[in-house]
Protein backbone atom coordinates (compact mmCIF):
# COMPACT_ATOMS: atom_id res chain seq x y z
CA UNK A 1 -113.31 -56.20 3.32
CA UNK A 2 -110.82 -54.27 1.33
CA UNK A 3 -111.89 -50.47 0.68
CA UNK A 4 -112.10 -49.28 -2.94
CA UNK A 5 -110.36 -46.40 -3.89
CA UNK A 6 -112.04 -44.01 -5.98
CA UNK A 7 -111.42 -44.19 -9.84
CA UNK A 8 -108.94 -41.34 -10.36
CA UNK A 9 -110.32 -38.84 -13.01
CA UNK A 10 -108.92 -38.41 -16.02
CA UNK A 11 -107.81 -35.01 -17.04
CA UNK A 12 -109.03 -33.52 -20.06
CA UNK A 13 -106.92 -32.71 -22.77
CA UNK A 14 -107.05 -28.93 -21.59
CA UNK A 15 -106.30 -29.43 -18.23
CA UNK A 16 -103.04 -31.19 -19.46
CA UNK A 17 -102.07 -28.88 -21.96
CA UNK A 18 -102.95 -25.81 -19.43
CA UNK A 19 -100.10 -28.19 -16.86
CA UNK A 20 -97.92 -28.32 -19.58
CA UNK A 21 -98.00 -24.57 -20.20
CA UNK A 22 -97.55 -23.39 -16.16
CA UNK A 23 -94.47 -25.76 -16.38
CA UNK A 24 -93.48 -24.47 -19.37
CA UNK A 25 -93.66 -20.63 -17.96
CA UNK A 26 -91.81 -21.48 -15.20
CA UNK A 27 -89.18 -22.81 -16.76
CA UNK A 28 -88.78 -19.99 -18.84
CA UNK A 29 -88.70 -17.43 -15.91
CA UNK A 30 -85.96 -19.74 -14.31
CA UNK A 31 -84.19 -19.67 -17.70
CA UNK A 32 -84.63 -15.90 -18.13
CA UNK A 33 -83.43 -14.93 -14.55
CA UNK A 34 -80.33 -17.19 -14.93
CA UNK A 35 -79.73 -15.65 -18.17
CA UNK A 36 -79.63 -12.29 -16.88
CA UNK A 37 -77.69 -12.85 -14.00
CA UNK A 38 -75.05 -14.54 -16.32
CA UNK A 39 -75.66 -11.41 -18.71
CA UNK A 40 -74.50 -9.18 -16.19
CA UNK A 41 -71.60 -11.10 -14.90
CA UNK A 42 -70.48 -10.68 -18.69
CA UNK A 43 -71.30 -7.51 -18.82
CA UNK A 44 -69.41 -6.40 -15.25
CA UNK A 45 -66.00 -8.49 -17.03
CA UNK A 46 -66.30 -6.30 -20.07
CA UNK A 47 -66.49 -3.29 -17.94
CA UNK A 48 -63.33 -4.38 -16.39
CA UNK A 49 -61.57 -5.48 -19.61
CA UNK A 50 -62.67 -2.16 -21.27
CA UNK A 51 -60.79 0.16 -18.01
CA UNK A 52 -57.97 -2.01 -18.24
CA UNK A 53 -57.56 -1.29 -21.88
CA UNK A 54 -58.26 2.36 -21.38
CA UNK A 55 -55.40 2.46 -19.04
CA UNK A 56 -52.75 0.78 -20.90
CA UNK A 57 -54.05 3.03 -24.19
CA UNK A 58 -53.41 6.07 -21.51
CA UNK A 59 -50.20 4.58 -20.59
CA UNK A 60 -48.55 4.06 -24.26
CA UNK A 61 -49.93 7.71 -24.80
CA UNK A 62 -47.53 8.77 -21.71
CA UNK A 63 -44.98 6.78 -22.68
CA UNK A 64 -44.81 8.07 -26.33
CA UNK A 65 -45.07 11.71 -25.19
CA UNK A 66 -41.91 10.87 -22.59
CA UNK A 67 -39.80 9.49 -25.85
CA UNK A 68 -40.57 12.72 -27.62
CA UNK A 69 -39.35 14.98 -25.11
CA UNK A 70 -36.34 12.76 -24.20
CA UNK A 71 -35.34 12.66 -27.87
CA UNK A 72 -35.82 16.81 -28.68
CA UNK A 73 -33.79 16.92 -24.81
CA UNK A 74 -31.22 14.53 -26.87
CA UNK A 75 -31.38 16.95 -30.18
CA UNK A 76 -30.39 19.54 -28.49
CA UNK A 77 -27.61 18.41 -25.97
CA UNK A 78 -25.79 17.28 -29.72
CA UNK A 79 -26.49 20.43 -31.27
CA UNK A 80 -25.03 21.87 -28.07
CA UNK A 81 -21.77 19.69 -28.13
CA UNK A 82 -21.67 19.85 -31.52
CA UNK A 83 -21.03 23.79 -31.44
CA UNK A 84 -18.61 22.89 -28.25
CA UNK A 85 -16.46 21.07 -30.74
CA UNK A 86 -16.56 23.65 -33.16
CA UNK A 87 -15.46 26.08 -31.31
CA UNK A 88 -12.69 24.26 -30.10
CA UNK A 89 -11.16 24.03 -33.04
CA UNK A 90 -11.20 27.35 -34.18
């Protein structure tokens, strides 16, 4: 003779809707840690973008003090010649 399996209970709407909700909360802690690990890989290329930028800002600053002093350095070698040829023709 075949053996009967016990009837399988049936779960009360409670018990279902507390299974939905563990689900549901772990889910959401999966969803929150991959979110923050994503979050701070942004947040690490920002960094990076942001010292990158800082350090060509630093550089144009250089640069533009260099053209300053090469054109005063420029001013005066002409005002310099210029009184050369002057006084050459006197």
């Amino acid at each position: 003779m075949a053996e009967k399996k016990p009837a399988k209970k049936t779960r009360t709407i409670d018990q279902r809707f507390t299974t939905l909700e563990r689900l549901v909360r772990f889910e959401f802690r999966g969803l929150r840690k991959e979110m923050n690990e994503r979050f701070a890989v942004v947040e690490d290329r920002i960094d990076r973008l942001a010292t990158h930028v800082d350090g060509f800002m630093k550089l144009h600053e250089t640069l533009d003090i260099e053209m300053r002093v090469m054109k005063e350095q420029m001013n005066r070698f002409e005002e310099r010649l210029t009184r050369i040829e002057v006084a050459q023709r006197n």
